[in-house]
PDB file of N, CA and C in Angstrom:
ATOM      1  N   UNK A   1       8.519 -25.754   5.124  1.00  0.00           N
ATOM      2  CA  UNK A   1       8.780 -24.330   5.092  1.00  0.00           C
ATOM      3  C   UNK A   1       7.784 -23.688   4.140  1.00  0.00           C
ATOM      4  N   UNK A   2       6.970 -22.892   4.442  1.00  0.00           N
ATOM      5  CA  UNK A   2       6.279 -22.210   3.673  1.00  0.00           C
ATOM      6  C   UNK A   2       6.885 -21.089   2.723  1.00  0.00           C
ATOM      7  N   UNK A   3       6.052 -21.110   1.663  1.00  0.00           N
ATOM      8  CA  UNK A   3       6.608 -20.378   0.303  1.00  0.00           C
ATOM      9  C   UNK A   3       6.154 -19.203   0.093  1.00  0.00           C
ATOM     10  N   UNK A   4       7.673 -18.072   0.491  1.00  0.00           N
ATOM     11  CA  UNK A   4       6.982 -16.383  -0.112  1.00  0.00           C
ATOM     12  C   UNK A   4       6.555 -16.134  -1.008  1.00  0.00           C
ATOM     13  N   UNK A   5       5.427 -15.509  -0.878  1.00  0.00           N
ATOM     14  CA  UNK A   5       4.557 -15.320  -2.298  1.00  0.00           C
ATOM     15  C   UNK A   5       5.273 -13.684  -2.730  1.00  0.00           C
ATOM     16  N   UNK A   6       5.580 -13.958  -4.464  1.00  0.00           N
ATOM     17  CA  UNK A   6       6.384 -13.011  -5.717  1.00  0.00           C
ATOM     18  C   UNK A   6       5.302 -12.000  -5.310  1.00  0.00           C
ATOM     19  N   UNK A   7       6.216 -10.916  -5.626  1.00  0.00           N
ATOM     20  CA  UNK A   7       5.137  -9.530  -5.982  1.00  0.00           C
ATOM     21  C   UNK A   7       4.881  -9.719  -7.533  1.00  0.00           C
ATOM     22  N   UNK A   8       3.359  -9.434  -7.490  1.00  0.00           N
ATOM     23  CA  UNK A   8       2.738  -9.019  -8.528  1.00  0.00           C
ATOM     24  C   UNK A   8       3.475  -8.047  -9.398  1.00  0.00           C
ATOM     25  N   UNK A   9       3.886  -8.677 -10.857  1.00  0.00           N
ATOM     26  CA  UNK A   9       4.461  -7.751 -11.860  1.00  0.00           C
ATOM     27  C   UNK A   9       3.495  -7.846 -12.979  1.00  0.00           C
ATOM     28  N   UNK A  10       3.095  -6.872 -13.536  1.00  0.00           N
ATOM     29  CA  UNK A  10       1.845  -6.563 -14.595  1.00  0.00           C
ATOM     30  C   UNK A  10       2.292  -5.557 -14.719  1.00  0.00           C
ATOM     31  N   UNK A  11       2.162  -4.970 -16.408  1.00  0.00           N
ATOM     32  CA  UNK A  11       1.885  -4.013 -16.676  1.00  0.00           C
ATOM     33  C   UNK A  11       1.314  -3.175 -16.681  1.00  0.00           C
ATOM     34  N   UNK A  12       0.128  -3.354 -16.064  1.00  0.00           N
ATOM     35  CA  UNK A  12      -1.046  -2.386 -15.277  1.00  0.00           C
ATOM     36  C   UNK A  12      -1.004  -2.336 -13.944  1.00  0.00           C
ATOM     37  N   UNK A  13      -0.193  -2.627 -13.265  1.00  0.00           N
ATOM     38  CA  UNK A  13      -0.521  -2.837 -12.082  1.00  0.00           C
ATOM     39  C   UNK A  13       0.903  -2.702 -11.006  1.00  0.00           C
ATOM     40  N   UNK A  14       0.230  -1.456 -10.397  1.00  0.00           N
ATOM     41  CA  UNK A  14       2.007  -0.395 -10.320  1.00  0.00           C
ATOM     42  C   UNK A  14       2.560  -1.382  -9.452  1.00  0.00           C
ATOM     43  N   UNK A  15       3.410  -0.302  -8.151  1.00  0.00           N
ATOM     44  CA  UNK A  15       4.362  -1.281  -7.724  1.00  0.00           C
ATOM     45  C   UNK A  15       3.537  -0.767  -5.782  1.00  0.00           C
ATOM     46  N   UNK A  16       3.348  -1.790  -5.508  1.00  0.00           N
ATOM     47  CA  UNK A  16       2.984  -1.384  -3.930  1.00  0.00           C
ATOM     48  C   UNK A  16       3.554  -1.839  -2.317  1.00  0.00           C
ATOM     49  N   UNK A  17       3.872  -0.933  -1.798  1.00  0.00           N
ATOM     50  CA  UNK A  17       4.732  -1.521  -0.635  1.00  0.00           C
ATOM     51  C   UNK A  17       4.205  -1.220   0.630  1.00  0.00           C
ATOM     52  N   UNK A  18       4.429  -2.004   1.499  1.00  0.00           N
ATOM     53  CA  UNK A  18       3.456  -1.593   2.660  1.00  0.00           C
ATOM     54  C   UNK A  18       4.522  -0.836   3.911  1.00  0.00           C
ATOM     55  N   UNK A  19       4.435   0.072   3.985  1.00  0.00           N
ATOM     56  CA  UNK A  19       4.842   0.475   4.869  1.00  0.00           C
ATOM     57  C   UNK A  19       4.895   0.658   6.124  1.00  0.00           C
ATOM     58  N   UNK A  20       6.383   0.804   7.035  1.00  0.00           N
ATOM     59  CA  UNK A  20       6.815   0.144   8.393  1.00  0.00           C
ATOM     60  C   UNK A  20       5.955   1.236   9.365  1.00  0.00           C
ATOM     61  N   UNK A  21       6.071   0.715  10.715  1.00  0.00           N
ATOM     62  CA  UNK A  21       5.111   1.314  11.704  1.00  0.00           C
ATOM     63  C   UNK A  21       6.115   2.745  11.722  1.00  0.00           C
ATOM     64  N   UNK A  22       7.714   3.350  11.408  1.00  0.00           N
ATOM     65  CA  UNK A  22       8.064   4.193  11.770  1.00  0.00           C
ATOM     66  C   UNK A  22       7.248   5.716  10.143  1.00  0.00           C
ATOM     67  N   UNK A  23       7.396   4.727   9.222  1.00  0.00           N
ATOM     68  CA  UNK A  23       6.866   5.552   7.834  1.00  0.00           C
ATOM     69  C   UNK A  23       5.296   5.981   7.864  1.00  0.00           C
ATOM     70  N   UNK A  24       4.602   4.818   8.340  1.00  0.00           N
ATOM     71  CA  UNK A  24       3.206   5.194   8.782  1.00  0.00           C
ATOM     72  C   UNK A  24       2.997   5.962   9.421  1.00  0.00           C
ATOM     73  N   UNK A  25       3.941   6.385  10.956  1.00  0.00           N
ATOM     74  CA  UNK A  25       3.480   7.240  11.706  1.00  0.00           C
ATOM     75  C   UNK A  25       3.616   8.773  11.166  1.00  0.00           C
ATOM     76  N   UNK A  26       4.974   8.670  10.812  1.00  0.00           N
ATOM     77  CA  UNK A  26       5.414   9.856   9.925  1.00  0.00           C
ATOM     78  C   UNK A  26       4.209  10.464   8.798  1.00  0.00           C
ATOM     79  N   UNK A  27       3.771   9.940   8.218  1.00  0.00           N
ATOM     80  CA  UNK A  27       2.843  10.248   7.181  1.00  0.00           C
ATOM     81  C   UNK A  27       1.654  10.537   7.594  1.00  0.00           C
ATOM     82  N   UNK A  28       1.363   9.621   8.533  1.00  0.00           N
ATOM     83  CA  UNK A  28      -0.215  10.055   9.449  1.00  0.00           C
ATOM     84  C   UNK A  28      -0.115  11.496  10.548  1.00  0.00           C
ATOM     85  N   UNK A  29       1.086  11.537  10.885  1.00  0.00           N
ATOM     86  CA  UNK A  29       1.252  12.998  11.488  1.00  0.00           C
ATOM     87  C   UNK A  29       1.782  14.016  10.418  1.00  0.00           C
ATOM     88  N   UNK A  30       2.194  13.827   9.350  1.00  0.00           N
ATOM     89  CA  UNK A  30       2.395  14.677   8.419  1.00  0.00           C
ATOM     90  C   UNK A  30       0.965  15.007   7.908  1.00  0.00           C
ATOM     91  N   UNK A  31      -0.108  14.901   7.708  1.00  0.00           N
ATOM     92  CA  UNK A  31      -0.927  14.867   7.344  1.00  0.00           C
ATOM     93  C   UNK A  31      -2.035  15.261   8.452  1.00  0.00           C
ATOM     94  N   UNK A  32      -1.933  15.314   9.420  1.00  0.00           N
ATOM     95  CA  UNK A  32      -3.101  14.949  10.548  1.00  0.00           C
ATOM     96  C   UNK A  32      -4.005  14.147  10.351  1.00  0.00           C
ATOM     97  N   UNK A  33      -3.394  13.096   9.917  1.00  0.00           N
ATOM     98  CA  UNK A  33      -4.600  11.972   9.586  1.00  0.00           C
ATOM     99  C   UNK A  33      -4.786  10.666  10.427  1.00  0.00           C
ATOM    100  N   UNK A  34      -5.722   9.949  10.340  1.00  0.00           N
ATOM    101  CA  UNK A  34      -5.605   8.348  10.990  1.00  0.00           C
ATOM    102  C   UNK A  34      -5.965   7.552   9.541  1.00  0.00           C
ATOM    103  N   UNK A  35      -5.223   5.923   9.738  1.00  0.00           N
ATOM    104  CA  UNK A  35      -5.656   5.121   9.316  1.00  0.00           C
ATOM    105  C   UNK A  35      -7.194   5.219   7.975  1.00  0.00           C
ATOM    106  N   UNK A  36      -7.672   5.461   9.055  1.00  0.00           N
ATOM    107  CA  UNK A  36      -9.133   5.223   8.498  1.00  0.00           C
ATOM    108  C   UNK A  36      -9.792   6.545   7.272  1.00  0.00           C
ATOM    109  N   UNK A  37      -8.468   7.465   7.629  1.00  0.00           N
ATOM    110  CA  UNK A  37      -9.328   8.587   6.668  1.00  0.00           C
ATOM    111  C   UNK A  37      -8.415   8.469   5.218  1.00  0.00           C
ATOM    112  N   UNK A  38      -7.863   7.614   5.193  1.00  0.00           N
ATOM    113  CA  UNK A  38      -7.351   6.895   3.661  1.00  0.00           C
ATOM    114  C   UNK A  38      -8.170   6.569   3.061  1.00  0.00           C
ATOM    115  N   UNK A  39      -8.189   6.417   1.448  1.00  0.00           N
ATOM    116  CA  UNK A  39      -8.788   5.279   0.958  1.00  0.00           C
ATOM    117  C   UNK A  39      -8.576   4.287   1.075  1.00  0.00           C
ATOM    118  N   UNK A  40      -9.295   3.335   0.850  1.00  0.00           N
ATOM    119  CA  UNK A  40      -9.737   2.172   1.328  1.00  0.00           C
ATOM    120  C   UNK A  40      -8.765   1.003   0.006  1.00  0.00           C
ATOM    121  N   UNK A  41      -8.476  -0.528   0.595  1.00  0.00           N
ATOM    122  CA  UNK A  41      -8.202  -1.272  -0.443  1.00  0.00           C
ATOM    123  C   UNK A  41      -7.547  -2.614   0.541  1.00  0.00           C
ATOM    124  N   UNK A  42      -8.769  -3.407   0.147  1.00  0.00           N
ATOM    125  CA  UNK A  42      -9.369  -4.850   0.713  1.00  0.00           C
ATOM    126  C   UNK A  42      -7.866  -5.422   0.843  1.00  0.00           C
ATOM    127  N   UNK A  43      -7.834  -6.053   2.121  1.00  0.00           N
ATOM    128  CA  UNK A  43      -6.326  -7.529   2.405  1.00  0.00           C
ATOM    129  C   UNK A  43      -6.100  -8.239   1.570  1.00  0.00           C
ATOM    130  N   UNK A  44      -7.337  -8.521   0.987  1.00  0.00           N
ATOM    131  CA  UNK A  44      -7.659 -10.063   0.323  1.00  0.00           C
ATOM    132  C   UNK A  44      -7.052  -9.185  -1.480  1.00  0.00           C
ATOM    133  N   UNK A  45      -6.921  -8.031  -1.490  1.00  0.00           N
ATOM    134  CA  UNK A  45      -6.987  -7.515  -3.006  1.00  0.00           C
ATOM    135  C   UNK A  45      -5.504  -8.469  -4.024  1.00  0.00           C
ATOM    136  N   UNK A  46      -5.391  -8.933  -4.908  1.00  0.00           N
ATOM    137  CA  UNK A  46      -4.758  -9.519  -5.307  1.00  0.00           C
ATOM    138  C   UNK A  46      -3.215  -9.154  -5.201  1.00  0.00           C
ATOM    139  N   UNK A  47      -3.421  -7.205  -5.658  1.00  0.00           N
ATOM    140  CA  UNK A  47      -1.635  -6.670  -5.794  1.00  0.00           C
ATOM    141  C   UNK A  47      -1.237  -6.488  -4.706  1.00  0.00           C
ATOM    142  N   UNK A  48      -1.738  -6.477  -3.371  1.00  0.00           N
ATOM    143  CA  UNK A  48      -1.074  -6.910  -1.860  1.00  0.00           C
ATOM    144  C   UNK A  48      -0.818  -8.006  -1.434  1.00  0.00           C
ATOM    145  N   UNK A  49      -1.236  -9.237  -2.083  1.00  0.00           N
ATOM    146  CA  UNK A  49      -0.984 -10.693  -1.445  1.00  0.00           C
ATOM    147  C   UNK A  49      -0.134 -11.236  -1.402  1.00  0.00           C
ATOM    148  N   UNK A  50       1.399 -10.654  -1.498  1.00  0.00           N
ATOM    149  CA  UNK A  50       2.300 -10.920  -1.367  1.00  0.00           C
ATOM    150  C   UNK A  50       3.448 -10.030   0.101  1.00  0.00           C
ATOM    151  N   UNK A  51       2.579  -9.365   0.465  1.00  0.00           N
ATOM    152  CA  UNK A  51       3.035  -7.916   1.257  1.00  0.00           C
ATOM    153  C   UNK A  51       2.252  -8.341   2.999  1.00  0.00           C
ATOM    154  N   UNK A  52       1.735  -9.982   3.043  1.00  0.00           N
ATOM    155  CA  UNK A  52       1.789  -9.900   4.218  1.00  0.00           C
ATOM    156  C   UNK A  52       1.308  -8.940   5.103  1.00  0.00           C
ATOM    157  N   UNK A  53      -0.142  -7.947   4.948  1.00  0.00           N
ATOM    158  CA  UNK A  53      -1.011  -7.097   5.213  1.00  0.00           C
ATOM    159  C   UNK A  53      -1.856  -7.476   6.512  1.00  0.00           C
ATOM    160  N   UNK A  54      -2.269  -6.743   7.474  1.00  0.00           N
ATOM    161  CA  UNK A  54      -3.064  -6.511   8.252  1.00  0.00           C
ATOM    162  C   UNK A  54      -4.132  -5.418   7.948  1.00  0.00           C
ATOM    163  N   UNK A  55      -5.146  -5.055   8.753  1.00  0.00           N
ATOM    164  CA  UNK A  55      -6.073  -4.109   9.083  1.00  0.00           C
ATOM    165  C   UNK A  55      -5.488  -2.964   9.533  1.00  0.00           C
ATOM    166  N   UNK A  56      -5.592  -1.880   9.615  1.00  0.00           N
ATOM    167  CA  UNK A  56      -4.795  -0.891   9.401  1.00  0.00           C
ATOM    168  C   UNK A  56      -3.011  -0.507   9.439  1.00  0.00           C
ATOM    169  N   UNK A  57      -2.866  -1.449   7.955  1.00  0.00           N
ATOM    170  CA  UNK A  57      -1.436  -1.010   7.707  1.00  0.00           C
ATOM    171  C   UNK A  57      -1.912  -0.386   6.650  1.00  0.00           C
ATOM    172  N   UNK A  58      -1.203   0.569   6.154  1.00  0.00           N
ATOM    173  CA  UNK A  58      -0.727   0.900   5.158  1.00  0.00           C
ATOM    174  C   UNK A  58       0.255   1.410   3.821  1.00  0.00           C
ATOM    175  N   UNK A  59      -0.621   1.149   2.799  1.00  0.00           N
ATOM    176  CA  UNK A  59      -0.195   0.957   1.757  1.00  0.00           C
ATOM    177  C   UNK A  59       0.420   2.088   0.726  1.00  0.00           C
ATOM    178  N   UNK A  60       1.472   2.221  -0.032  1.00  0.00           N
ATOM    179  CA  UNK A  60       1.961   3.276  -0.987  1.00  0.00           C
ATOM    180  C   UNK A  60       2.230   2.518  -2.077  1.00  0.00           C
ATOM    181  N   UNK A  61       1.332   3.479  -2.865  1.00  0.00           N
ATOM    182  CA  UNK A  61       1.162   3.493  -3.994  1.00  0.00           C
ATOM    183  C   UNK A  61       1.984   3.719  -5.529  1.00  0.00           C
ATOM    184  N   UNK A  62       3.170   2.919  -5.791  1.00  0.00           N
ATOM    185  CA  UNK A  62       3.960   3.998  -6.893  1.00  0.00           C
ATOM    186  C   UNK A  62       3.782   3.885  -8.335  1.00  0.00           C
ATOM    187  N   UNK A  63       2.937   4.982  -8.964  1.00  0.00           N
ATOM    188  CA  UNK A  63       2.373   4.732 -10.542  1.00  0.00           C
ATOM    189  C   UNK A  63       3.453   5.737 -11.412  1.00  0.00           C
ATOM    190  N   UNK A  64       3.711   4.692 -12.110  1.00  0.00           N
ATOM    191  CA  UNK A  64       4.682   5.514 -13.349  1.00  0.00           C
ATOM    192  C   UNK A  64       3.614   6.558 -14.159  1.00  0.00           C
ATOM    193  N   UNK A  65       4.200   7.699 -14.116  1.00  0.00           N
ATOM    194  CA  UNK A  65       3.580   8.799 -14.557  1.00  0.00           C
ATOM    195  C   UNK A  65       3.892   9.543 -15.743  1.00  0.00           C
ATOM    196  N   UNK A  66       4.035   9.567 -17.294  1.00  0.00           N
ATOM    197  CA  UNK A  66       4.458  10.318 -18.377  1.00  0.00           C
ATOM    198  C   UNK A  66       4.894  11.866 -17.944  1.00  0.00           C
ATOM    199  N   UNK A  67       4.196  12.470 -17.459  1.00  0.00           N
ATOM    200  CA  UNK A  67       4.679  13.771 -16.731  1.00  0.00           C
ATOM    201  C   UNK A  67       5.031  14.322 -15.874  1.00  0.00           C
ATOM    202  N   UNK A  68       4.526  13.442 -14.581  1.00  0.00           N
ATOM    203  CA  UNK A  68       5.471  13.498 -13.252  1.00  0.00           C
ATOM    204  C   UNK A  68       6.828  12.473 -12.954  1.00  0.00           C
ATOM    205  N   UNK A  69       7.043  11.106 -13.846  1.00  0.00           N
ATOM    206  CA  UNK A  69       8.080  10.477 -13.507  1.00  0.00           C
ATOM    207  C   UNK A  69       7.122   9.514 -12.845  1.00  0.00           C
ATOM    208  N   UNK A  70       6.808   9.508 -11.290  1.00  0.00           N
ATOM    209  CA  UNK A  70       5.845   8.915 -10.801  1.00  0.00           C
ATOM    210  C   UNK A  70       5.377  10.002  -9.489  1.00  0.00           C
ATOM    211  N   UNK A  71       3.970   9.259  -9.531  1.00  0.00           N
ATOM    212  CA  UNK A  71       3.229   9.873  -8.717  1.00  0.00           C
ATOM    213  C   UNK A  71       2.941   8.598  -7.047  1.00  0.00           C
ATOM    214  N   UNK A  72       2.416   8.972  -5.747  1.00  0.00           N
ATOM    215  CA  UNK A  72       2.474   8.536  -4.717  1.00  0.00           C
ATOM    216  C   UNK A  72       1.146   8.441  -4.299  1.00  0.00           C
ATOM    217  N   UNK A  73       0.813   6.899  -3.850  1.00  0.00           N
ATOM    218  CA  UNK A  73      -0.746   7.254  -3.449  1.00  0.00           C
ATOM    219  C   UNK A  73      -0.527   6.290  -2.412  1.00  0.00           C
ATOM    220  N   UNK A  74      -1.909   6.529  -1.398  1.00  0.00           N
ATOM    221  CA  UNK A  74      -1.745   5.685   0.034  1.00  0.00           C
ATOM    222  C   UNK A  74      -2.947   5.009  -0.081  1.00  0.00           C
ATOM    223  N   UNK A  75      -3.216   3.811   0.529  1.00  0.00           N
ATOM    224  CA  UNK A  75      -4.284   3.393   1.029  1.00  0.00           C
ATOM    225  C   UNK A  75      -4.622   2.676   2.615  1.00  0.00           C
ATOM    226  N   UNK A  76      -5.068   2.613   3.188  1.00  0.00           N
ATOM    227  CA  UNK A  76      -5.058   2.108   4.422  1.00  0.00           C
ATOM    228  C   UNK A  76      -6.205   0.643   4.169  1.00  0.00           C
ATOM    229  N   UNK A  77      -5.540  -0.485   5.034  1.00  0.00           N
ATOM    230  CA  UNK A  77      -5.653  -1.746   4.586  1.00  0.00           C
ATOM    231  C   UNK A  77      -7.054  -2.125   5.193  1.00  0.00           C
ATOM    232  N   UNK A  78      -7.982  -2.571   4.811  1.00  0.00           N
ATOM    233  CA  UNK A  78      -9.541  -3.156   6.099  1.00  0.00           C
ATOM    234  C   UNK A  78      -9.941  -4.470   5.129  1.00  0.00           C
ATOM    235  N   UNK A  79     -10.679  -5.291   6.085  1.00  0.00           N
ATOM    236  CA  UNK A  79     -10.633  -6.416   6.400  1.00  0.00           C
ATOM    237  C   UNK A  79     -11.685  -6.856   6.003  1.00  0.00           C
ATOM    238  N   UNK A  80     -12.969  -5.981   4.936  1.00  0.00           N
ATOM    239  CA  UNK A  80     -14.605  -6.262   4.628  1.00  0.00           C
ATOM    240  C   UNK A  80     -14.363  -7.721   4.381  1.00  0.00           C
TER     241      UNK A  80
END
């Protein structure tokens, strides 16, 4: 049986979840956006290697923020 790999916990290094094909779509039509007009952030990157990633999934971002509480960032996943 193969072994789920832990999410990355660091103190630098927020909390990231990849989100389902129904949240993606939502956000990419909230936005008029595709995939590709995200920023960018490699499969292979260490704080996703537990999140089971493809080529255009994507990613949300949640950074603890002193003045907002936290703030929300996206990235869309590619394969360099």
């Amino acid at each position: 049986m193969a072994k789920k790999k832990e999410q990355v916990e660091h103190l630098l290094i927020p909390e990231h979840v990849k989100l389902n094909e129904k949240e993606k779509k939502a956000l990419l039509e909230k936005y008029n956006i595709e995939v590709k007009d995200l920023p960018k952030i490699l499969s292979t990157d260490s704080a996703i290697s537990h999140l089971d990633v493809e080529e255009k999934d994507v990613i949300k971002i949640i950074r603890k923020s002193s003045t907002a509480g936290t703030s929300t960032f996206y990235r869309g996943v590619i394969n360099e």
